[in-house]
ModelCIF file with pLDDT and N, C-alpha, C, O atoms, coordinates in Angstrom:
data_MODEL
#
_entry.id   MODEL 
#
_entity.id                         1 
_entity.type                       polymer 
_entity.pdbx_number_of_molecules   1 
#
_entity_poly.entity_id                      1 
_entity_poly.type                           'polypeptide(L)' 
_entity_poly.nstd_linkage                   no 
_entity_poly.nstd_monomer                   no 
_entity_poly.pdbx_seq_one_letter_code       
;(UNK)(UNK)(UNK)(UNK)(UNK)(UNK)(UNK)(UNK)(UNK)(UNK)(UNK)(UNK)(UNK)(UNK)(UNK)(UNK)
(UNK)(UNK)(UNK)(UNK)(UNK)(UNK)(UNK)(UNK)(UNK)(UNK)(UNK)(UNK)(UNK)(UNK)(UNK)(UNK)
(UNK)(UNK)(UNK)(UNK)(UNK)(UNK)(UNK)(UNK)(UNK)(UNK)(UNK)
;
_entity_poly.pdbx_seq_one_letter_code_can   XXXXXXXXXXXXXXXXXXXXXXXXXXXXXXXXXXXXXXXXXXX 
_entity_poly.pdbx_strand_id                 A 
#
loop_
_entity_poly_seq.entity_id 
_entity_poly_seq.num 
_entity_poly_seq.mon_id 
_entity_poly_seq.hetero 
1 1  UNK n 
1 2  UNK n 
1 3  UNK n 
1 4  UNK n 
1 5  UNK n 
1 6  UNK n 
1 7  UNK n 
1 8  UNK n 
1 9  UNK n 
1 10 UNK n 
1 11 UNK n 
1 12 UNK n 
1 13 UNK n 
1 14 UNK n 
1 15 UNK n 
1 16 UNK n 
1 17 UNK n 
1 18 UNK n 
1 19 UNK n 
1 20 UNK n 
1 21 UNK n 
1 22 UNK n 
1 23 UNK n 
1 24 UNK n 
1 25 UNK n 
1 26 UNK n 
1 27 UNK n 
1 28 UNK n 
1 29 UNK n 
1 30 UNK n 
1 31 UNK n 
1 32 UNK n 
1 33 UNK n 
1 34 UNK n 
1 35 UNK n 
1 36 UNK n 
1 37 UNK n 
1 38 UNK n 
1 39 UNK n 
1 40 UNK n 
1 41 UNK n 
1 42 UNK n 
1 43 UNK n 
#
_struct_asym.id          A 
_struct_asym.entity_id   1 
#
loop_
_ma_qa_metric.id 
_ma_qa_metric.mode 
_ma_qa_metric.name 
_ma_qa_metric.software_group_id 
_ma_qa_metric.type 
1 global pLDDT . pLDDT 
2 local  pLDDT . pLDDT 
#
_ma_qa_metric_global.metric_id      1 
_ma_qa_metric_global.metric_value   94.28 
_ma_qa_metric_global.model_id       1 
_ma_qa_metric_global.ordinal_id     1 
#
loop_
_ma_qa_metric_local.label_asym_id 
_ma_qa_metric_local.label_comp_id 
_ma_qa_metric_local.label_seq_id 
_ma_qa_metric_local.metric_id 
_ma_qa_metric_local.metric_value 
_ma_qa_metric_local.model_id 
_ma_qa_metric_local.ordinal_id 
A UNK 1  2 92.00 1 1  
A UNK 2  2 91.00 1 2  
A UNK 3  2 94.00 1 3  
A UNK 4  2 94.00 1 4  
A UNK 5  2 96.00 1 5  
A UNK 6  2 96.00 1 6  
A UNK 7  2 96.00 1 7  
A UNK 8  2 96.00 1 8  
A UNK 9  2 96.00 1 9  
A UNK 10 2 96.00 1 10 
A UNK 11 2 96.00 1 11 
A UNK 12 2 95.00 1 12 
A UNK 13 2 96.00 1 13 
A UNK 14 2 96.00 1 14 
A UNK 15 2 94.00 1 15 
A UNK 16 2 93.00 1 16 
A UNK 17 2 94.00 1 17 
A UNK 18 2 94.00 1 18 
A UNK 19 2 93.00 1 19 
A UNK 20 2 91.00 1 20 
A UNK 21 2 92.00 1 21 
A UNK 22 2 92.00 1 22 
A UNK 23 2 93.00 1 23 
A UNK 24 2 94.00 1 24 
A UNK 25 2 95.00 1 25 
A UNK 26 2 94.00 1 26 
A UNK 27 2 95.00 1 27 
A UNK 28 2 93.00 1 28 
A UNK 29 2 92.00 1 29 
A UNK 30 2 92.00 1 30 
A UNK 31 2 93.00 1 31 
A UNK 32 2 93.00 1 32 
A UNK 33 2 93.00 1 33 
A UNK 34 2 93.00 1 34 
A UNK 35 2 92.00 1 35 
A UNK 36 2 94.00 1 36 
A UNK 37 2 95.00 1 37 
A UNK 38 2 96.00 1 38 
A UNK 39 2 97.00 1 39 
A UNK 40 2 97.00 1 40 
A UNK 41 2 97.00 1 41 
A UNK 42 2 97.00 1 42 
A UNK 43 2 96.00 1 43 
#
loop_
_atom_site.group_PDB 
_atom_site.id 
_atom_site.type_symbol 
_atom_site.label_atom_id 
_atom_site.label_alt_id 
_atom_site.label_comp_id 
_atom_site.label_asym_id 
_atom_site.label_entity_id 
_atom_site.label_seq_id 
_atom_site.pdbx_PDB_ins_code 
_atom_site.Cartn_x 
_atom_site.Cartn_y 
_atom_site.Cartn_z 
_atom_site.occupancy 
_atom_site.B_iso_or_equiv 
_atom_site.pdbx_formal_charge 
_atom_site.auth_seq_id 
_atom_site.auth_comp_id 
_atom_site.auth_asym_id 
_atom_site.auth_atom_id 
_atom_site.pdbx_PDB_model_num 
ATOM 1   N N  . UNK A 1 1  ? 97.795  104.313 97.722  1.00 92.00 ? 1  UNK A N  1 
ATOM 2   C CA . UNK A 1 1  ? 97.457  103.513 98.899  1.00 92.00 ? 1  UNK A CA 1 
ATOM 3   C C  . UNK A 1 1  ? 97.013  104.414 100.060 1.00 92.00 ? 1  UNK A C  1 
ATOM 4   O O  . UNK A 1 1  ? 96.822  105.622 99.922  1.00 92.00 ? 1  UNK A O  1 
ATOM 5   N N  . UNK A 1 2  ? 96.852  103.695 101.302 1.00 91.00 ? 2  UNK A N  1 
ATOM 6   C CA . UNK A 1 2  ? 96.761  104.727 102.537 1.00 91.00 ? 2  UNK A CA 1 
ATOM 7   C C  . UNK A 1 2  ? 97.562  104.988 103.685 1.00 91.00 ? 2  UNK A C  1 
ATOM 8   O O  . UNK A 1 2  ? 98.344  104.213 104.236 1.00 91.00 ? 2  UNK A O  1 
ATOM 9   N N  . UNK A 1 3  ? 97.294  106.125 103.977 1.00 94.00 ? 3  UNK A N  1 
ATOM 10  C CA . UNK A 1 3  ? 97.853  106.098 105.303 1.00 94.00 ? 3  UNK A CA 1 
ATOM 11  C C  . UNK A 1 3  ? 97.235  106.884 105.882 1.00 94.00 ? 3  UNK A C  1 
ATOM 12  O O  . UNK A 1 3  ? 98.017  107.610 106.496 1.00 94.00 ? 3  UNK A O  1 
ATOM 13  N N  . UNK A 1 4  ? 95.450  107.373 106.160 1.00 94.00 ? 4  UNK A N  1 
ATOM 14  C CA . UNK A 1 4  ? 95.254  107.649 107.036 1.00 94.00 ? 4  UNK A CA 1 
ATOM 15  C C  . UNK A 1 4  ? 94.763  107.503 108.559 1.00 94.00 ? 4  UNK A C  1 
ATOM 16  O O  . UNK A 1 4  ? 94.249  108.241 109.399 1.00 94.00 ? 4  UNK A O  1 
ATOM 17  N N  . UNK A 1 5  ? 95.302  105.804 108.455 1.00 96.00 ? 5  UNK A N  1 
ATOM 18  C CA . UNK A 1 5  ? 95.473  105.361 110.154 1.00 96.00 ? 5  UNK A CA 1 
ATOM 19  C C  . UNK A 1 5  ? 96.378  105.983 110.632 1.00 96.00 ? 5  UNK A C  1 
ATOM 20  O O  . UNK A 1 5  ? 96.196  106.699 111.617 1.00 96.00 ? 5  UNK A O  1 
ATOM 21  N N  . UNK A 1 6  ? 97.758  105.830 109.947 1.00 96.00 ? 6  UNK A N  1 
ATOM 22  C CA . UNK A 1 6  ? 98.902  106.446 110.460 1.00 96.00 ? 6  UNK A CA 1 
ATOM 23  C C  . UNK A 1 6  ? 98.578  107.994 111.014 1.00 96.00 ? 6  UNK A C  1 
ATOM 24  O O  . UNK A 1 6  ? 98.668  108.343 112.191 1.00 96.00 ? 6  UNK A O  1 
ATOM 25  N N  . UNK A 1 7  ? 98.190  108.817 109.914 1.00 96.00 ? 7  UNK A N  1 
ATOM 26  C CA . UNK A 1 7  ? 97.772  110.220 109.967 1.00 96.00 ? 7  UNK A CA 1 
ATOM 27  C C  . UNK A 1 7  ? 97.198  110.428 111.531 1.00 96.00 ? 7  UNK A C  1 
ATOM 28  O O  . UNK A 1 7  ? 97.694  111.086 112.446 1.00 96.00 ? 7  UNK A O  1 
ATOM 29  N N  . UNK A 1 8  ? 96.111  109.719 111.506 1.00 96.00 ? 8  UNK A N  1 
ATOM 30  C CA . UNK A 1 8  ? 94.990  109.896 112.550 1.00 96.00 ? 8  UNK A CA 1 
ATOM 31  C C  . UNK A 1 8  ? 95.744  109.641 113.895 1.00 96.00 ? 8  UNK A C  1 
ATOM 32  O O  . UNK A 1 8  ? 95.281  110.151 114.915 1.00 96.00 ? 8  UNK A O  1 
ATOM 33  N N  . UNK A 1 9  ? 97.259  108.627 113.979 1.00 96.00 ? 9  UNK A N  1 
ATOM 34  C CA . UNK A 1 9  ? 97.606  108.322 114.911 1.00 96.00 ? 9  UNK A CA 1 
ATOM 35  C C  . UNK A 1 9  ? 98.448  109.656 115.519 1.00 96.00 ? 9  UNK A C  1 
ATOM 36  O O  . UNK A 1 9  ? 98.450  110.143 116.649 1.00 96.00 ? 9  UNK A O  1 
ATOM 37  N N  . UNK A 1 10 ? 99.139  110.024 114.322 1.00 96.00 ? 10 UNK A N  1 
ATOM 38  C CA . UNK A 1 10 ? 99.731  111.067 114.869 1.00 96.00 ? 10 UNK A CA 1 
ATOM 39  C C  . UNK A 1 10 ? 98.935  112.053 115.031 1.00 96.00 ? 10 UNK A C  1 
ATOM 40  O O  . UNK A 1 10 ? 99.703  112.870 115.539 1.00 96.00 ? 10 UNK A O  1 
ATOM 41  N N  . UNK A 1 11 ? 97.745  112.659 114.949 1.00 96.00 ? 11 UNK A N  1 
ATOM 42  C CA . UNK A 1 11 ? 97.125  113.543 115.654 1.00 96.00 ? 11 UNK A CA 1 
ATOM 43  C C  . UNK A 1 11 ? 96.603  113.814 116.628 1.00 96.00 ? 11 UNK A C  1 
ATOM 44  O O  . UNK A 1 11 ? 96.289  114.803 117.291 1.00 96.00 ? 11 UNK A O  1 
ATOM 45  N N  . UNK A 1 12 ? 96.515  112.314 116.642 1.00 95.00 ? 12 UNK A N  1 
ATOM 46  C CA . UNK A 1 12 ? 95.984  111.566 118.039 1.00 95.00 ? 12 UNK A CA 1 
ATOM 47  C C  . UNK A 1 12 ? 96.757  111.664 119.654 1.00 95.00 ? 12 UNK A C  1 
ATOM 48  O O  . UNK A 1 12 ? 96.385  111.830 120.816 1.00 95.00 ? 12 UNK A O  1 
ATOM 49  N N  . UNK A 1 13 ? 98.095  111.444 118.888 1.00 96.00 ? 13 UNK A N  1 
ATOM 50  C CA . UNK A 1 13 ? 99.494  111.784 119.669 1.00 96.00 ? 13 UNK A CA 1 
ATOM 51  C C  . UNK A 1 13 ? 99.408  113.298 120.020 1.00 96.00 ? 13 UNK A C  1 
ATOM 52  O O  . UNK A 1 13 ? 98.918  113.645 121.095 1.00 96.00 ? 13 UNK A O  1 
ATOM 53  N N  . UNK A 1 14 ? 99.814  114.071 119.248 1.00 96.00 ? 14 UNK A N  1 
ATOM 54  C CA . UNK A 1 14 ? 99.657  115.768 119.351 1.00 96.00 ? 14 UNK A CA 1 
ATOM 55  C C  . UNK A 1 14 ? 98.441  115.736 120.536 1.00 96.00 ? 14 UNK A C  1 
ATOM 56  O O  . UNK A 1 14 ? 98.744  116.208 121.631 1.00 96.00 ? 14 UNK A O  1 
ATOM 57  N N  . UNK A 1 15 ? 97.405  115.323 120.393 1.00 94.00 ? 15 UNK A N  1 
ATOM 58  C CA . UNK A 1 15 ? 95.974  115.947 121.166 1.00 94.00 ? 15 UNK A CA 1 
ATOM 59  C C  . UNK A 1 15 ? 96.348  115.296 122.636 1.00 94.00 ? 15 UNK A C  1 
ATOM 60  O O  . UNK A 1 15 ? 95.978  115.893 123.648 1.00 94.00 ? 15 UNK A O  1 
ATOM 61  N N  . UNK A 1 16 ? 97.058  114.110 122.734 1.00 93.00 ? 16 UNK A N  1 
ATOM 62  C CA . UNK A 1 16 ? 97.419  113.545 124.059 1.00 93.00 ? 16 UNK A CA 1 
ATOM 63  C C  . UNK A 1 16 ? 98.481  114.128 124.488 1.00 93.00 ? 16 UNK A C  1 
ATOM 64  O O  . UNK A 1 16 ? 99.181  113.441 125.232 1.00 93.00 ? 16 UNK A O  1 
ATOM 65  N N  . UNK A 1 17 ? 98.849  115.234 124.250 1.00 94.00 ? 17 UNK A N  1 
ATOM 66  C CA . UNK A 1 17 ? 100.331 115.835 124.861 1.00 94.00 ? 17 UNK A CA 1 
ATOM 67  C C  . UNK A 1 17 ? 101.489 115.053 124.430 1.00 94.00 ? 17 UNK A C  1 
ATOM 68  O O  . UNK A 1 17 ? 102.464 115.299 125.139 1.00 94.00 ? 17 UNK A O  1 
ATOM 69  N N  . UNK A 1 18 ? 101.703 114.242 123.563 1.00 94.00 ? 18 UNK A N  1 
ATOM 70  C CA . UNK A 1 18 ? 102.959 113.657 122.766 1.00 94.00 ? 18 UNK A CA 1 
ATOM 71  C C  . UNK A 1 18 ? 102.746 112.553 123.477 1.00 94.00 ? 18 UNK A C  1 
ATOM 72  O O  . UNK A 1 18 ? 103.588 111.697 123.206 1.00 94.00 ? 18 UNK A O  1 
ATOM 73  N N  . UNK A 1 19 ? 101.747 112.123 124.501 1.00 93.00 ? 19 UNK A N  1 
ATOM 74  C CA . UNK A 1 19 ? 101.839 110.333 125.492 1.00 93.00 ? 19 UNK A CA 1 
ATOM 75  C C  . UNK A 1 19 ? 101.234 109.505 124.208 1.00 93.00 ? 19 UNK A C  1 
ATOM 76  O O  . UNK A 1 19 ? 100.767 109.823 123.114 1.00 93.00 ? 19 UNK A O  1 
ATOM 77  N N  . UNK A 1 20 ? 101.500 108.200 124.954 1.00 91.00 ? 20 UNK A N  1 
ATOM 78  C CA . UNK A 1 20 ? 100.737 107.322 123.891 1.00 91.00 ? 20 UNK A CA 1 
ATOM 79  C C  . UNK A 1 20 ? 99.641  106.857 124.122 1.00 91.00 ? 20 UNK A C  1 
ATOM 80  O O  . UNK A 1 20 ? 99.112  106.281 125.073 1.00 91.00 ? 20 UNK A O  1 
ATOM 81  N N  . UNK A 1 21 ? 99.351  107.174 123.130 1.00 92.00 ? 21 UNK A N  1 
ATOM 82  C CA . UNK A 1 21 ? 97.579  106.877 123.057 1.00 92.00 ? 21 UNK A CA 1 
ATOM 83  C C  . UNK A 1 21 ? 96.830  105.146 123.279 1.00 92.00 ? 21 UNK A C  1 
ATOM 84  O O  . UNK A 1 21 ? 97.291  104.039 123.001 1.00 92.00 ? 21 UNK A O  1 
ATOM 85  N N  . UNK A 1 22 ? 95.879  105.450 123.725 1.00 92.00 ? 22 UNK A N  1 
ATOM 86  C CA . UNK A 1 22 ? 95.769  103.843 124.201 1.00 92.00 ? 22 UNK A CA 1 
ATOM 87  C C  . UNK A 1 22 ? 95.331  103.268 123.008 1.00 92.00 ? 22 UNK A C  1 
ATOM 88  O O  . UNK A 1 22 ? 96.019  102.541 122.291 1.00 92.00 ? 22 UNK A O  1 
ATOM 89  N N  . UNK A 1 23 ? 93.769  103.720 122.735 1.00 93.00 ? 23 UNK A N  1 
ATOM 90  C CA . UNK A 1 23 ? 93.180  103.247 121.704 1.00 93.00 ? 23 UNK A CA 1 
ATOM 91  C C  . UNK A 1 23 ? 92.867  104.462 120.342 1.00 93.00 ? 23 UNK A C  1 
ATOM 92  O O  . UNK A 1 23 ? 92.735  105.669 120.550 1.00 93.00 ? 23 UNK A O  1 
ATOM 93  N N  . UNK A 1 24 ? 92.823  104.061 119.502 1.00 94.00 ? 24 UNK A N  1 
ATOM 94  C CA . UNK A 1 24 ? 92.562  104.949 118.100 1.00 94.00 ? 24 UNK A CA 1 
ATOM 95  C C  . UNK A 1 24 ? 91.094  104.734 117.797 1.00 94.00 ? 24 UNK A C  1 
ATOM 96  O O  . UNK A 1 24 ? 90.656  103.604 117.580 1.00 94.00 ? 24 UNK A O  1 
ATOM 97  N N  . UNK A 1 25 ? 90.304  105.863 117.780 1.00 95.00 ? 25 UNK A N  1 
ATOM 98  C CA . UNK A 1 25 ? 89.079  105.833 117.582 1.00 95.00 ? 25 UNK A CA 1 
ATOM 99  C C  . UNK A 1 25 ? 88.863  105.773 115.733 1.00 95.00 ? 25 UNK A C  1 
ATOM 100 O O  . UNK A 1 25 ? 89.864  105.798 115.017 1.00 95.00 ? 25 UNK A O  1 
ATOM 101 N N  . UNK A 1 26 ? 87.626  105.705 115.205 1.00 94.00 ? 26 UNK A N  1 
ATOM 102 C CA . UNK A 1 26 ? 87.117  105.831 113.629 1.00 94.00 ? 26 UNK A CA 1 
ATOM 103 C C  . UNK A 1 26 ? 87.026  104.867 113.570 1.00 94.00 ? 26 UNK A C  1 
ATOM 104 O O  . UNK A 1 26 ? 85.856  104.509 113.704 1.00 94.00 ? 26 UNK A O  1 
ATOM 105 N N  . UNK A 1 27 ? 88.146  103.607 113.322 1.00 95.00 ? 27 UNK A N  1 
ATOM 106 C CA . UNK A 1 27 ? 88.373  102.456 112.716 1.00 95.00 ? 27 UNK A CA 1 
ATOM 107 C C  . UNK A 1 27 ? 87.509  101.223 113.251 1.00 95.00 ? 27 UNK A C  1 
ATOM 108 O O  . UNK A 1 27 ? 88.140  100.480 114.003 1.00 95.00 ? 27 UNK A O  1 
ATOM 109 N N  . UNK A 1 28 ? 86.522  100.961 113.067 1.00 93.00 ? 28 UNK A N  1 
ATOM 110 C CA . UNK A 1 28 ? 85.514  100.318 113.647 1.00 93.00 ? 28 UNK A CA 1 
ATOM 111 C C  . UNK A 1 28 ? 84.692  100.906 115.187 1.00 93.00 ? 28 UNK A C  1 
ATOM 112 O O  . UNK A 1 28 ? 85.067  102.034 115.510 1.00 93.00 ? 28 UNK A O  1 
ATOM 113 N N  . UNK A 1 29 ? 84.024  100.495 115.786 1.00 92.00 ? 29 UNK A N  1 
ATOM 114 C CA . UNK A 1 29 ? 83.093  100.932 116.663 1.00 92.00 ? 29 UNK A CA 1 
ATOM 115 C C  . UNK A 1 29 ? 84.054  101.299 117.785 1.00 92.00 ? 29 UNK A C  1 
ATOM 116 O O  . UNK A 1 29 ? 84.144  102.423 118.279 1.00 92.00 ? 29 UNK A O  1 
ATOM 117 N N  . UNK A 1 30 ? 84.697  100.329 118.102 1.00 92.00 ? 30 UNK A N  1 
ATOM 118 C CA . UNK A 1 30 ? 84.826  100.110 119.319 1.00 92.00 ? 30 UNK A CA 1 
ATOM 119 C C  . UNK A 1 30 ? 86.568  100.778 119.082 1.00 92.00 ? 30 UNK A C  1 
ATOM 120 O O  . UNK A 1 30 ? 87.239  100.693 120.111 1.00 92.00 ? 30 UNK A O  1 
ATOM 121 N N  . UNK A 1 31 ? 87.160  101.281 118.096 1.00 93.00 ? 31 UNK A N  1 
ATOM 122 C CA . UNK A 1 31 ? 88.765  101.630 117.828 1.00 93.00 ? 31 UNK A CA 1 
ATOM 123 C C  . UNK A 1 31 ? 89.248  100.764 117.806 1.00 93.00 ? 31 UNK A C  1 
ATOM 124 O O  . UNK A 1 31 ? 88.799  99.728  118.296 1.00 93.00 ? 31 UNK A O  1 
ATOM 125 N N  . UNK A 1 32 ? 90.432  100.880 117.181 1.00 93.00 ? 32 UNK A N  1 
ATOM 126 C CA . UNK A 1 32 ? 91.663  99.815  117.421 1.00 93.00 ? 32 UNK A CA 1 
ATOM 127 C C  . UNK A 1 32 ? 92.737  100.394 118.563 1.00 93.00 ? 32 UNK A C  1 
ATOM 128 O O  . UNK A 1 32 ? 93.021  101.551 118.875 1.00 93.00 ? 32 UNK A O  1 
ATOM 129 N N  . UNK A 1 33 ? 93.284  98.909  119.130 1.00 93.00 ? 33 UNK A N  1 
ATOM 130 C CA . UNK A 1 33 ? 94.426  99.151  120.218 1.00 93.00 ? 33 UNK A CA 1 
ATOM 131 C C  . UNK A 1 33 ? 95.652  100.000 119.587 1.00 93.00 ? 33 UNK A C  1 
ATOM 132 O O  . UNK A 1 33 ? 95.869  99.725  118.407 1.00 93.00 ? 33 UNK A O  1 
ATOM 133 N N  . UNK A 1 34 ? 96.410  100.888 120.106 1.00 93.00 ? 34 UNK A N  1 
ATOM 134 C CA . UNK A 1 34 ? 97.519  101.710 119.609 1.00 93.00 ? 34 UNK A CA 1 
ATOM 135 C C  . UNK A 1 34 ? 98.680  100.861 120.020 1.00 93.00 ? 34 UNK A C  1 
ATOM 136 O O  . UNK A 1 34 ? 99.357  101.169 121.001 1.00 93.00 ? 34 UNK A O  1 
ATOM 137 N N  . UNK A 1 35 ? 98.946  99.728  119.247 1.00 92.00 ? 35 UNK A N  1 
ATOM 138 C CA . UNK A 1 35 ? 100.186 98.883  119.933 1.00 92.00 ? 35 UNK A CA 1 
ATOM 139 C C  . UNK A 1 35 ? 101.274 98.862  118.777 1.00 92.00 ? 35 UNK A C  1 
ATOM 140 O O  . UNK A 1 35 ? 102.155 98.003  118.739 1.00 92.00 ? 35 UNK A O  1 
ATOM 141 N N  . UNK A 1 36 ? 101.114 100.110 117.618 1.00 94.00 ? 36 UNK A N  1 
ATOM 142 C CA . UNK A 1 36 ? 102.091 100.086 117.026 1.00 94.00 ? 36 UNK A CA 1 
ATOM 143 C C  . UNK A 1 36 ? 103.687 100.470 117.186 1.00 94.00 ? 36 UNK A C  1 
ATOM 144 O O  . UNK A 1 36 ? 103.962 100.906 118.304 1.00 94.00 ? 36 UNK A O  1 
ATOM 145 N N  . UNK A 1 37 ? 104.585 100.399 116.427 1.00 95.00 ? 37 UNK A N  1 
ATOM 146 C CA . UNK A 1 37 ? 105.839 101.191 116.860 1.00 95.00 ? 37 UNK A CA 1 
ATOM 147 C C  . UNK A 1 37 ? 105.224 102.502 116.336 1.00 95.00 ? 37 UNK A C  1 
ATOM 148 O O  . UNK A 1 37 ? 104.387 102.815 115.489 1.00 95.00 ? 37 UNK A O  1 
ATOM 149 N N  . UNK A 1 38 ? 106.170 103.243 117.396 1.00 96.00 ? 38 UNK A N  1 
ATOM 150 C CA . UNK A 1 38 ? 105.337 104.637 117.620 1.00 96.00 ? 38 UNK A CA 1 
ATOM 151 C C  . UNK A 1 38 ? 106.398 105.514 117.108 1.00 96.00 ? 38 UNK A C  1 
ATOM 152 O O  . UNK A 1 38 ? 106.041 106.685 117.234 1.00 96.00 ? 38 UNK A O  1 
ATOM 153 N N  . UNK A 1 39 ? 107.727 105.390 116.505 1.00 97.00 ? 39 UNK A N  1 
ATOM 154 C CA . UNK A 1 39 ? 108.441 105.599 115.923 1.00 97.00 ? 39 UNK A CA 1 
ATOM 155 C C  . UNK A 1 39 ? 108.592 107.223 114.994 1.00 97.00 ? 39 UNK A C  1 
ATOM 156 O O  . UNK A 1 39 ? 109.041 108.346 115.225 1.00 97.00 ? 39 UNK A O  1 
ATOM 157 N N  . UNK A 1 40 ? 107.951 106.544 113.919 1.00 97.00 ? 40 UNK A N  1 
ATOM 158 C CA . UNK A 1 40 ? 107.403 107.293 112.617 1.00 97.00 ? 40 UNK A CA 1 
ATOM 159 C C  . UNK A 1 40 ? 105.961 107.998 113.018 1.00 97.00 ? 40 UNK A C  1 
ATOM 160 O O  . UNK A 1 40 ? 105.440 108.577 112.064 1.00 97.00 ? 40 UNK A O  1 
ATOM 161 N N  . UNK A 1 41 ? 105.458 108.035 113.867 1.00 97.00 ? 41 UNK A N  1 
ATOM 162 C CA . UNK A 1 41 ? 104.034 108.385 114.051 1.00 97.00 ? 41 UNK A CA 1 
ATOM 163 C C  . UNK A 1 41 ? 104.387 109.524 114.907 1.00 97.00 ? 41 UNK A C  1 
ATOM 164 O O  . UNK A 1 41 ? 103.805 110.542 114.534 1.00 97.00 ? 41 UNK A O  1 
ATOM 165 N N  . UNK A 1 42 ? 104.874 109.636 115.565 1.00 97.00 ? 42 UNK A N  1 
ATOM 166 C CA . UNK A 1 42 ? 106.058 110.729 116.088 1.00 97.00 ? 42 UNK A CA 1 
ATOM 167 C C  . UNK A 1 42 ? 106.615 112.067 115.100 1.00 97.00 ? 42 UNK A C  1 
ATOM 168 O O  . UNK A 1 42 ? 106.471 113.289 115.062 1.00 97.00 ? 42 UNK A O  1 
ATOM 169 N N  . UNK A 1 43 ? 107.287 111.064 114.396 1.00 96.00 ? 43 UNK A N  1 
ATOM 170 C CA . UNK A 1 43 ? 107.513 112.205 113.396 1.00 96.00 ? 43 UNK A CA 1 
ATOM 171 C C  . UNK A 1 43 ? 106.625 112.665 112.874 1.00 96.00 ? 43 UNK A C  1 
ATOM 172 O O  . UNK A 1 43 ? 106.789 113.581 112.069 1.00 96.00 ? 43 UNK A O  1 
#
């Protein structure tokens, strides 16, 4: 299966100084909103 939304989120995290990221770019044009639990994406 996948998980490289997850992946992408947490790198995404790292590159923002550990804040949370608003939107996640790749995943269609325009990104998706980052309104997940941020939990595991952390780790």
């Amino acid at each position: 299966f996948g998980a490289g939304l997850y992946i992408h989120i947490a790198e995404h995290i790292i590159e923002n100084g550990y804040a949370l990221p608003e939107t996640i770019p790749g995943y269609t044009a325009e990104g998706v909103p980052f309104a997940y639990p941020p939990l595991m994406f952390y780790v």
